[in-house]
N, C-alpha and C. Protein backbone atom coordinates (compact mmCIF):
# COMPACT_ATOMS: atom_id res chain seq x y z
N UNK A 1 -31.89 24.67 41.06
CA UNK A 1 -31.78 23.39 40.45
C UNK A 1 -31.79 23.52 38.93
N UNK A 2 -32.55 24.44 38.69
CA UNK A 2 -32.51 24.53 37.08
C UNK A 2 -31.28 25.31 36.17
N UNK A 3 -30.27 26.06 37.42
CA UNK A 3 -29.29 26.38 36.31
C UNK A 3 -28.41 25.61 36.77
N UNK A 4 -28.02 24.72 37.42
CA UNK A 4 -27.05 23.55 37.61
C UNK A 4 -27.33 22.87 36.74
N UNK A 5 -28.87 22.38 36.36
CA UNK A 5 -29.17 21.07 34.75
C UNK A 5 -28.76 22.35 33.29
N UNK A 6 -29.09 23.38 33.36
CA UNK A 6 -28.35 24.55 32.15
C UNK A 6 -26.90 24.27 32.35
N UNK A 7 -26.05 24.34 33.16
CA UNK A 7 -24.80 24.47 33.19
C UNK A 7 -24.37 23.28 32.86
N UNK A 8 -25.09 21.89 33.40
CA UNK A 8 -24.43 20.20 32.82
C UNK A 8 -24.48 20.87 31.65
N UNK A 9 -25.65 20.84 30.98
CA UNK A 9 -26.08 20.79 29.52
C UNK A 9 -25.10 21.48 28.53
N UNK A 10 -24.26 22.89 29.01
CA UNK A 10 -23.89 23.60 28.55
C UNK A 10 -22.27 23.03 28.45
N UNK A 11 -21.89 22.86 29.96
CA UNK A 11 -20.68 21.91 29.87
C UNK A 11 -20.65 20.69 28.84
N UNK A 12 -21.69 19.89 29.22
CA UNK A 12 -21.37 18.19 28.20
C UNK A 12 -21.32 18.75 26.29
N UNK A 13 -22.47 19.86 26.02
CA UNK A 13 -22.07 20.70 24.85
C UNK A 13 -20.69 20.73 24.43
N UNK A 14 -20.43 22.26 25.30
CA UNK A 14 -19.15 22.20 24.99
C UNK A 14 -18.09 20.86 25.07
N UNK A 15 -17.59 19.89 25.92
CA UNK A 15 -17.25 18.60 25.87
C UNK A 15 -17.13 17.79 24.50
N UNK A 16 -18.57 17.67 23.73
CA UNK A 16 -18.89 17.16 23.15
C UNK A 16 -18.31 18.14 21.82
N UNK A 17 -18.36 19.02 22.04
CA UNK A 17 -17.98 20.15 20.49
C UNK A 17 -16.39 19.77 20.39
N UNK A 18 -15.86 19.67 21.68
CA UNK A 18 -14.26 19.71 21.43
C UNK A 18 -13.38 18.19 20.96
N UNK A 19 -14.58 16.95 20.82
CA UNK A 19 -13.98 15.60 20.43
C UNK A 19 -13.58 15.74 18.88
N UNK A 20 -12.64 15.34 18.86
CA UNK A 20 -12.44 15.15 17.48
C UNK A 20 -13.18 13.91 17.02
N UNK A 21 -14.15 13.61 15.96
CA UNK A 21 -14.86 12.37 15.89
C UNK A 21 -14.65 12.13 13.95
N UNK A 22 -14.13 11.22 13.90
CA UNK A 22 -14.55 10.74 12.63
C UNK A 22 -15.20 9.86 11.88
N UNK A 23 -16.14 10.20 10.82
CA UNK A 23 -17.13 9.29 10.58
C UNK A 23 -16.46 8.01 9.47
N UNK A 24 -16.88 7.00 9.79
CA UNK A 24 -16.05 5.71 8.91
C UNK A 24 -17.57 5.35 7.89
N UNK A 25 -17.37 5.79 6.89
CA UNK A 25 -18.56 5.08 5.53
C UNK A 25 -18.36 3.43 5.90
N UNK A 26 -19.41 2.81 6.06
CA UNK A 26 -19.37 1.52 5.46
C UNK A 26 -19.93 1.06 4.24
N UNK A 27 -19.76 0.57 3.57
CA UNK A 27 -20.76 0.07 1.84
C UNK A 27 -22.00 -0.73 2.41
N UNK A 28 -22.65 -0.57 1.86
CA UNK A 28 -23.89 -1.22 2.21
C UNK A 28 -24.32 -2.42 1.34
N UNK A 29 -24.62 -3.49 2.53
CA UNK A 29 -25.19 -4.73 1.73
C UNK A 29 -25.85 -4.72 0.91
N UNK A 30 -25.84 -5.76 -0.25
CA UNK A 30 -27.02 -5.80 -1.21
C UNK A 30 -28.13 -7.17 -1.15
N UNK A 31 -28.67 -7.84 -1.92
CA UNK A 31 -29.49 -8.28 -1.43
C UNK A 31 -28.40 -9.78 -1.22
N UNK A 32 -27.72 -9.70 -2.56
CA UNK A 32 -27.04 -10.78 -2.43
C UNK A 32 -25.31 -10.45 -2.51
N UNK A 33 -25.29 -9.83 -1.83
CA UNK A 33 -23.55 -9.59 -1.78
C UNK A 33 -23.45 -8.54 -0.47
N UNK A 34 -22.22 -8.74 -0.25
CA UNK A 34 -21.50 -7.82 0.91
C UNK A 34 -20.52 -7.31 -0.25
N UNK A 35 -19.43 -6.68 1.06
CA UNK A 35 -18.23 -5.83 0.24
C UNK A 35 -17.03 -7.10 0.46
N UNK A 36 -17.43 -8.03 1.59
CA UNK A 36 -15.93 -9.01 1.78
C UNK A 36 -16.68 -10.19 0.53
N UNK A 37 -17.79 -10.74 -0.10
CA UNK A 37 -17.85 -11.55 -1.05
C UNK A 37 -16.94 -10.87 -2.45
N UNK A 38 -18.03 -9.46 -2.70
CA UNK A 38 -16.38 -8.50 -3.84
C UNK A 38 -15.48 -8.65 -3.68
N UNK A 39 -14.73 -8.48 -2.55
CA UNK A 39 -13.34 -8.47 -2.32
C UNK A 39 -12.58 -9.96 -2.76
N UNK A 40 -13.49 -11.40 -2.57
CA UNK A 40 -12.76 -12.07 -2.45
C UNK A 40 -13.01 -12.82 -4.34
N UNK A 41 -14.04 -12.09 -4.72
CA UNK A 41 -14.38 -12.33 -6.22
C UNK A 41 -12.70 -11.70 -6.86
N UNK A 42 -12.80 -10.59 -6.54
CA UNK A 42 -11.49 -9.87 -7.43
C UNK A 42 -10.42 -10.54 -6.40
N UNK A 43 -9.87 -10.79 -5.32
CA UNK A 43 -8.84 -11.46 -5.15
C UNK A 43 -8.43 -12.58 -5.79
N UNK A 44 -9.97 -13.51 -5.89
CA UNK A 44 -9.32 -15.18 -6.63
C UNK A 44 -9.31 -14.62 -8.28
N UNK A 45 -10.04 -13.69 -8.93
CA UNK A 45 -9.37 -13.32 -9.91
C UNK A 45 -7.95 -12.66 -10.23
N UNK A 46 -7.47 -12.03 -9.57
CA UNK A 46 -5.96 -11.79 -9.30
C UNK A 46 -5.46 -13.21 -9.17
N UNK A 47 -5.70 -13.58 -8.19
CA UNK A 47 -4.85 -15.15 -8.53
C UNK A 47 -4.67 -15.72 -9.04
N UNK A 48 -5.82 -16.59 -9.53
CA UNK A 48 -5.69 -17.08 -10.98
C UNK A 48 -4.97 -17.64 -11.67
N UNK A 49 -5.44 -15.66 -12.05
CA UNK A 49 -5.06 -15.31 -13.47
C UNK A 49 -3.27 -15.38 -13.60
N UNK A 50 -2.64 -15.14 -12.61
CA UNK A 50 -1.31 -15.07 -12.33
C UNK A 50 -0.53 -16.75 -12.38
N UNK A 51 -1.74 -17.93 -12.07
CA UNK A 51 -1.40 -19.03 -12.18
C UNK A 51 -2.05 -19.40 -13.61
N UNK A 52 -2.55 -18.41 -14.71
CA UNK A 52 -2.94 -18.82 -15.67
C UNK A 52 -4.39 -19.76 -15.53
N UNK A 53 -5.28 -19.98 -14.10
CA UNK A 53 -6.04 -20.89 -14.16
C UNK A 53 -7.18 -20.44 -14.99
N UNK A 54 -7.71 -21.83 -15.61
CA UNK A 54 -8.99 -21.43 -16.67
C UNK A 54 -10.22 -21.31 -15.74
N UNK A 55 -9.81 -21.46 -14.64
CA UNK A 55 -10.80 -20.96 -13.68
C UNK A 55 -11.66 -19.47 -13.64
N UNK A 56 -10.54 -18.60 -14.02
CA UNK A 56 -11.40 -17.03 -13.55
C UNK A 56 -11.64 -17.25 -14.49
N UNK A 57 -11.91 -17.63 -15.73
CA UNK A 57 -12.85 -17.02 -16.39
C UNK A 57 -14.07 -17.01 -16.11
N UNK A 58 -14.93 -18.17 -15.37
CA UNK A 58 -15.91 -18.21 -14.89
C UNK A 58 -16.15 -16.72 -13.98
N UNK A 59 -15.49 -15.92 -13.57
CA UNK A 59 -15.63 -14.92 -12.83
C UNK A 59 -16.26 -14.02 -13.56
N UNK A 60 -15.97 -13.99 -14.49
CA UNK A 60 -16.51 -12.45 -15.89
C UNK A 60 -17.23 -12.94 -16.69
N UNK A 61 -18.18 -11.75 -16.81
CA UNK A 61 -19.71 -11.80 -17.63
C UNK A 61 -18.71 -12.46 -19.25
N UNK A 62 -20.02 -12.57 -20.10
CA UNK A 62 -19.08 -12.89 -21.36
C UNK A 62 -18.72 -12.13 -22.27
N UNK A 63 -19.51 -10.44 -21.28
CA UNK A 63 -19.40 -9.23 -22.92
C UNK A 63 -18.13 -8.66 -21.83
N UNK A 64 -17.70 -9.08 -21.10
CA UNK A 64 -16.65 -8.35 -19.96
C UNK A 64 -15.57 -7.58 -20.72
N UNK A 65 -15.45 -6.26 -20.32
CA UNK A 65 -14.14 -5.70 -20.68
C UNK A 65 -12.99 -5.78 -20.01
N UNK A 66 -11.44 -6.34 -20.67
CA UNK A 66 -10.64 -5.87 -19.50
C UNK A 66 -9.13 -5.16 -20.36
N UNK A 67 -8.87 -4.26 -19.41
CA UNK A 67 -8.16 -3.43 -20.49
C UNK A 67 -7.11 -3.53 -19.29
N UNK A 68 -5.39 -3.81 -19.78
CA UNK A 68 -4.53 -3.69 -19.12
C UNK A 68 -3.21 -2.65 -19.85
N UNK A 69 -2.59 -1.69 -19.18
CA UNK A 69 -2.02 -0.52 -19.89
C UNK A 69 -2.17 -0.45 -20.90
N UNK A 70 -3.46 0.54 -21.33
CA UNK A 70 -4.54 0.83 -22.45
C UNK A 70 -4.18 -0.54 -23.29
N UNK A 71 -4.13 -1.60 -23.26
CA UNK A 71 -4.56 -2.73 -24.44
C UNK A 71 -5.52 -3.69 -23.74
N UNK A 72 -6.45 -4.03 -24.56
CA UNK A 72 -7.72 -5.07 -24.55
C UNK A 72 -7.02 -6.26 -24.28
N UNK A 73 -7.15 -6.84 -23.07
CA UNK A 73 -6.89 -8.19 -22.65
C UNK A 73 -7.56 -9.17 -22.96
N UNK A 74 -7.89 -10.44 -23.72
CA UNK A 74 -8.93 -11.29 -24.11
C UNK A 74 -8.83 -12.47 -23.41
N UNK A 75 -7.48 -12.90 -22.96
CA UNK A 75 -7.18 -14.17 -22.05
C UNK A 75 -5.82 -14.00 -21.11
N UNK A 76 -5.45 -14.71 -20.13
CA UNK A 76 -4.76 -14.80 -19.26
C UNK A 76 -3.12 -14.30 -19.91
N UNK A 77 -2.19 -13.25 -19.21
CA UNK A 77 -2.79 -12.52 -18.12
C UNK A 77 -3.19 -11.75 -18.35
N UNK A 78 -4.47 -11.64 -17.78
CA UNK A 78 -5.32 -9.70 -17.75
C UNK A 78 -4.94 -8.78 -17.36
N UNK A 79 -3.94 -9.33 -16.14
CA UNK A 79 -3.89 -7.91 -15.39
C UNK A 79 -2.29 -7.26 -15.81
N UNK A 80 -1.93 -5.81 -15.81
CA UNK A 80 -0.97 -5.16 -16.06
C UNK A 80 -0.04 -5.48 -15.19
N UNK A 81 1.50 -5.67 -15.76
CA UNK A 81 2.18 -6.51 -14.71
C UNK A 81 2.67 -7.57 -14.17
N UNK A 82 1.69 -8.95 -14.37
CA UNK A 82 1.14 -9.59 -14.25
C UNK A 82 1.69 -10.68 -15.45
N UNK A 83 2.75 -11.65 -15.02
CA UNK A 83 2.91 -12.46 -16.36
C UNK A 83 2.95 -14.16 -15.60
N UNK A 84 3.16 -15.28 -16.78
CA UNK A 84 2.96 -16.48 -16.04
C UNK A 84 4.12 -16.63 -14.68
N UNK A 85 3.46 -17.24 -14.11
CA UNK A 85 5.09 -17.94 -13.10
C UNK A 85 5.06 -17.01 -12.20
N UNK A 86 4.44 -16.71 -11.44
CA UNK A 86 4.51 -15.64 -10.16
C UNK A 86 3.62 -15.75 -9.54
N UNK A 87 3.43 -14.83 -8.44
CA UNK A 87 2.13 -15.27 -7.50
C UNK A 87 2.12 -13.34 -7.17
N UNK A 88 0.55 -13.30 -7.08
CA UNK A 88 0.01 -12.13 -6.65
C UNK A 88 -0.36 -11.88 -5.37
N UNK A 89 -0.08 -10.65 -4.97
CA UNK A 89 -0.76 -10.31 -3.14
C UNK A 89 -1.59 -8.77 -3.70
N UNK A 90 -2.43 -9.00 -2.79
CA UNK A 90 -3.01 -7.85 -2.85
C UNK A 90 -2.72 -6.76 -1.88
N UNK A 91 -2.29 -5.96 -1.84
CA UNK A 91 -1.97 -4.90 -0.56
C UNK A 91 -3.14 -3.68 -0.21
N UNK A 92 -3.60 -3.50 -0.71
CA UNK A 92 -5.05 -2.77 -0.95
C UNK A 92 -6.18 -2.99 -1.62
N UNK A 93 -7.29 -3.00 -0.69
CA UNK A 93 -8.41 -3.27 -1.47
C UNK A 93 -9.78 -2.75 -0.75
N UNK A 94 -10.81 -1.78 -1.95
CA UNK A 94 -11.70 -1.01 -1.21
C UNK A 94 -13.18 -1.15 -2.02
N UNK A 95 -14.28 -1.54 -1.91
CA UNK A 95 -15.25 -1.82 -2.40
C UNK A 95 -16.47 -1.51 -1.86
N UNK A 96 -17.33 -0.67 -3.04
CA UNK A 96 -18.49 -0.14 -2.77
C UNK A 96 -19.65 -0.83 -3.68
N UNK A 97 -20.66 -1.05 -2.81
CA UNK A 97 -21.77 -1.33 -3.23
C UNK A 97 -22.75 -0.31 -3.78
N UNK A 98 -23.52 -0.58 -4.33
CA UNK A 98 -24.76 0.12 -4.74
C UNK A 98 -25.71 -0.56 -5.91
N UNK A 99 -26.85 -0.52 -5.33
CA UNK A 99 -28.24 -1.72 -6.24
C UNK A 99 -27.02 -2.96 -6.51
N UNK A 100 -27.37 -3.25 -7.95
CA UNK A 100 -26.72 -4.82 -8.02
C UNK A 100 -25.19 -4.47 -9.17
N UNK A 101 -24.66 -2.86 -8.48
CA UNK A 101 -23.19 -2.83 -9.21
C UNK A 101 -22.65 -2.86 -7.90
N UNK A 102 -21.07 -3.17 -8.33
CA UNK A 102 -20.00 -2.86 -7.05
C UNK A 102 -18.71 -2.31 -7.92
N UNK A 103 -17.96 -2.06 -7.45
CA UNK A 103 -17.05 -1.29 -7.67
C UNK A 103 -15.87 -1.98 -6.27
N UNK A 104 -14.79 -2.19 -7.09
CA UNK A 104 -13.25 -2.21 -6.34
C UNK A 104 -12.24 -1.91 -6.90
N UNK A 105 -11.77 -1.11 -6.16
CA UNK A 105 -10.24 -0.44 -6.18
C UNK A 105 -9.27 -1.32 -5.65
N UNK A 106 -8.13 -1.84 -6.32
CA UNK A 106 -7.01 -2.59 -6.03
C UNK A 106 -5.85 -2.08 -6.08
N UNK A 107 -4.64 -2.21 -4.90
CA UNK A 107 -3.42 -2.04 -5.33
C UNK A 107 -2.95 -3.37 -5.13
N UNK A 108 -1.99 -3.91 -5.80
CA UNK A 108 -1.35 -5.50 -5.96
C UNK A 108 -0.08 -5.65 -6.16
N UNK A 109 0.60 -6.97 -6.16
CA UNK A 109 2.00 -6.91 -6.55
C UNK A 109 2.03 -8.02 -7.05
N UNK A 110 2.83 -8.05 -7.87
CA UNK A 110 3.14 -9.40 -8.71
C UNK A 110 4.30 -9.66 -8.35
N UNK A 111 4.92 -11.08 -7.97
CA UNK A 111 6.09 -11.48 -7.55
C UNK A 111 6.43 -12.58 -8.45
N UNK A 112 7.57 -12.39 -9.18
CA UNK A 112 8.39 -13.43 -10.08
C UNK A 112 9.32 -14.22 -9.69
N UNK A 113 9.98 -14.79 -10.59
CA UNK A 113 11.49 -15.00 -9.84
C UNK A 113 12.60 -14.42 -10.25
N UNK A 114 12.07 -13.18 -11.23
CA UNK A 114 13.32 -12.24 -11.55
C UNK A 114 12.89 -10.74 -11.01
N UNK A 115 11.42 -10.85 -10.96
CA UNK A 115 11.14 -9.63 -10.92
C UNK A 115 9.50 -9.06 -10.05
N UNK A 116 9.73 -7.89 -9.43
CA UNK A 116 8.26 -7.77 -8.98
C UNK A 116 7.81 -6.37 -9.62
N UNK A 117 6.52 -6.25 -9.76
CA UNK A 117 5.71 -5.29 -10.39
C UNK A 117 4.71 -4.93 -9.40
N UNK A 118 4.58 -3.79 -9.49
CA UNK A 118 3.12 -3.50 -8.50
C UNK A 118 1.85 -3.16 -10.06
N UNK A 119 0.48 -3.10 -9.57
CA UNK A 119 -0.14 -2.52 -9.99
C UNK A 119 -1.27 -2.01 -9.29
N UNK A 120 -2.33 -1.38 -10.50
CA UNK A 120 -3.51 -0.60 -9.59
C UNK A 120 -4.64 -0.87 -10.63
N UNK A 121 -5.87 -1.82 -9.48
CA UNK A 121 -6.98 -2.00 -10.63
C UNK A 121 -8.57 -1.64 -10.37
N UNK A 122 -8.73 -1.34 -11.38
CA UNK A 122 -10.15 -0.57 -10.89
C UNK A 122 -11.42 -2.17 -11.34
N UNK A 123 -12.33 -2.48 -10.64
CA UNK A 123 -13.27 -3.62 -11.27
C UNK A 123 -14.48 -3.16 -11.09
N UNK A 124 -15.14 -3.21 -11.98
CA UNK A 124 -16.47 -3.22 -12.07
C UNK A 124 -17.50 -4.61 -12.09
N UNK A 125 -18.20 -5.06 -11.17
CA UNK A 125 -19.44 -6.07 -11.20
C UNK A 125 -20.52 -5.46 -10.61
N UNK A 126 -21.59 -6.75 -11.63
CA UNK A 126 -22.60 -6.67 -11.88
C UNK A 126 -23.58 -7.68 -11.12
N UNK A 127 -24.62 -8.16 -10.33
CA UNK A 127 -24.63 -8.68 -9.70
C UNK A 127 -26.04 -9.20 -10.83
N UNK A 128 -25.76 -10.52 -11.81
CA UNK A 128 -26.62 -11.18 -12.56
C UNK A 128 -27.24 -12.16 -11.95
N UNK A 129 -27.86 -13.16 -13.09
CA UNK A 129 -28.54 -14.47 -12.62
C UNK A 129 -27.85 -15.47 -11.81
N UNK A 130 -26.74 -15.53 -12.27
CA UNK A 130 -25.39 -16.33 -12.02
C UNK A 130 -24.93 -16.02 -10.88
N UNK A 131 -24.99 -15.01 -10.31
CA UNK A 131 -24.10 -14.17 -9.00
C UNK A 131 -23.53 -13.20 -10.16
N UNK A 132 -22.61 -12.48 -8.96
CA UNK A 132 -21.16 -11.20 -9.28
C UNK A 132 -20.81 -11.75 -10.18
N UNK A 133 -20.49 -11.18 -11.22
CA UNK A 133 -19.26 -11.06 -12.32
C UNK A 133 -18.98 -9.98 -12.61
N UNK A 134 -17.45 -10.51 -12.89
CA UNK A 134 -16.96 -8.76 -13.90
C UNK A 134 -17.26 -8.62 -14.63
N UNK A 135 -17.71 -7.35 -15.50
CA UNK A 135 -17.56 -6.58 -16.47
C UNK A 135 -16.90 -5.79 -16.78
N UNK A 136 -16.40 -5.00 -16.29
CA UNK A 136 -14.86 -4.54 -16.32
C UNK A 136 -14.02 -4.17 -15.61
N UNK A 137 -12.52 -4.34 -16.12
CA UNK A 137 -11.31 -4.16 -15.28
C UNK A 137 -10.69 -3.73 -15.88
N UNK A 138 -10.17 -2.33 -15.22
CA UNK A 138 -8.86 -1.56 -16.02
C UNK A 138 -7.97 -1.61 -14.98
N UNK A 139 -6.37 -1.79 -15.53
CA UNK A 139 -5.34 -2.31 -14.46
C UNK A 139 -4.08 -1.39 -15.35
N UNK A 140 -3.39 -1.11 -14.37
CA UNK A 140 -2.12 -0.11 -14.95
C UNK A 140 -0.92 -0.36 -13.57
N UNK A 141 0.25 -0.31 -14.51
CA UNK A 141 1.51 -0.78 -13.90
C UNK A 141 1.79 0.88 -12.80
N UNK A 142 2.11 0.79 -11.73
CA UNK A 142 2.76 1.70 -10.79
C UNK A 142 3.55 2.06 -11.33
N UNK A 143 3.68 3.80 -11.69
CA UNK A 143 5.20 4.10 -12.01
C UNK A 143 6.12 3.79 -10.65
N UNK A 144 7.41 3.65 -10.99
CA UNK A 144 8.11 3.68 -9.95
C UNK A 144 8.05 5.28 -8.94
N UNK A 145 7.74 6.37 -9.41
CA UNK A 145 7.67 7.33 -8.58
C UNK A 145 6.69 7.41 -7.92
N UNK A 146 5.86 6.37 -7.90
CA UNK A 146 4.09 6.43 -7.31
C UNK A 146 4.40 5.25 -6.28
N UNK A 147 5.36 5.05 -5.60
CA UNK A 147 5.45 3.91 -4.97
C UNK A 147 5.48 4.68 -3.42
C-alpha cells in the first residue's frame, strides 16, 4: 500500500512539473483606489483634453508636469498628437499601484478628420486629499515604424 501512495505522489509530481503554468501579476489595491479607478482617471483625461474640456484640469495636481514630444504642455492639448477637433481611443492601457502612487502606461489614437496619430503615454498619480491626480505625463507621437 505504501508504494502505490509513493508512485501517485511521484506520478501527480511529475504531471504537475510538465504543465506549462503562467503567473498573471495583478496591481494591488490601495486604500482608496484600484487599477480600473486609474485607468478611467487617465482615460477621461485623454478625452477631454482632445475635446479641449476645462474639465481635466481638475484631474492634475497644480505643480503637475506634462511634457508632450520633449515640450512643457501648460494647457489643452497636452497630449502628443493630439490637436482640437478629434476624438481619442485608447488601445492600451496598464496600471500599477503602490502606497498612494500609481503609474499608467498608455497607447492611444487620435482621430481627426484629416488625420490620425497614435501615441504613447506614461502618467504618474498621486493619491492626495482630493483623490488621484496627475502629476505627471510624458506622451510621445509613434514613429510610423513602431506601429
Amino acid at each position: 500500500m505504501g508504494s502505490s501512495r509513493a508512485a501517485a505522489l511521484a506520478t501527480a509530481a511529475l504531471a504537475a512539473a510538465c504543465v506549462t503554468h503562467r503567473t498573471v501579476l495583478t496591481p494591488r489595491a490601495t486604500m482608496r483606489g484600484t487599477p480600473q479607478i486609474v485607468e478611467a482617471i487617465v482615460r477621461a483625461a485623454l478625452q477631454l483634453d482632445a475635446t479641449l474640456d476645462r474639465a481635466a484640469d481638475t484631474l492634475y495636481a497644480s505643480d503637475a508636469v506634462v511634457v508632450a514630444n520633449a515640450q512643457v504642455r501648460l494647457s489643452a492639448p497636452r497630449f502628443a498628437g493630439v490637436t482640437y477637433g478629434g476624438r481619442v481611443s485608447v488601445a492600451t492601457a496598464s496600471v500599477t499601484l503602490e502606497g498612494r502612487f500609481a503609474w499608467a502606461l498608455v497607447d492611444y489614437r487620435w482621430i481627426g478628420a484629416r488625420q490620425a496619430e497614435a501615441g504613447r503615454a506614461t502618467f504618474i498619480l498621486e493619491d492626495r486629499q482630493g483623490g488621484w491626480r496627475i502629476i505627471h505625463v510624458h506622451s510621445s507621437q509613434v514613429l510610423p515604424w513602431e506601429h
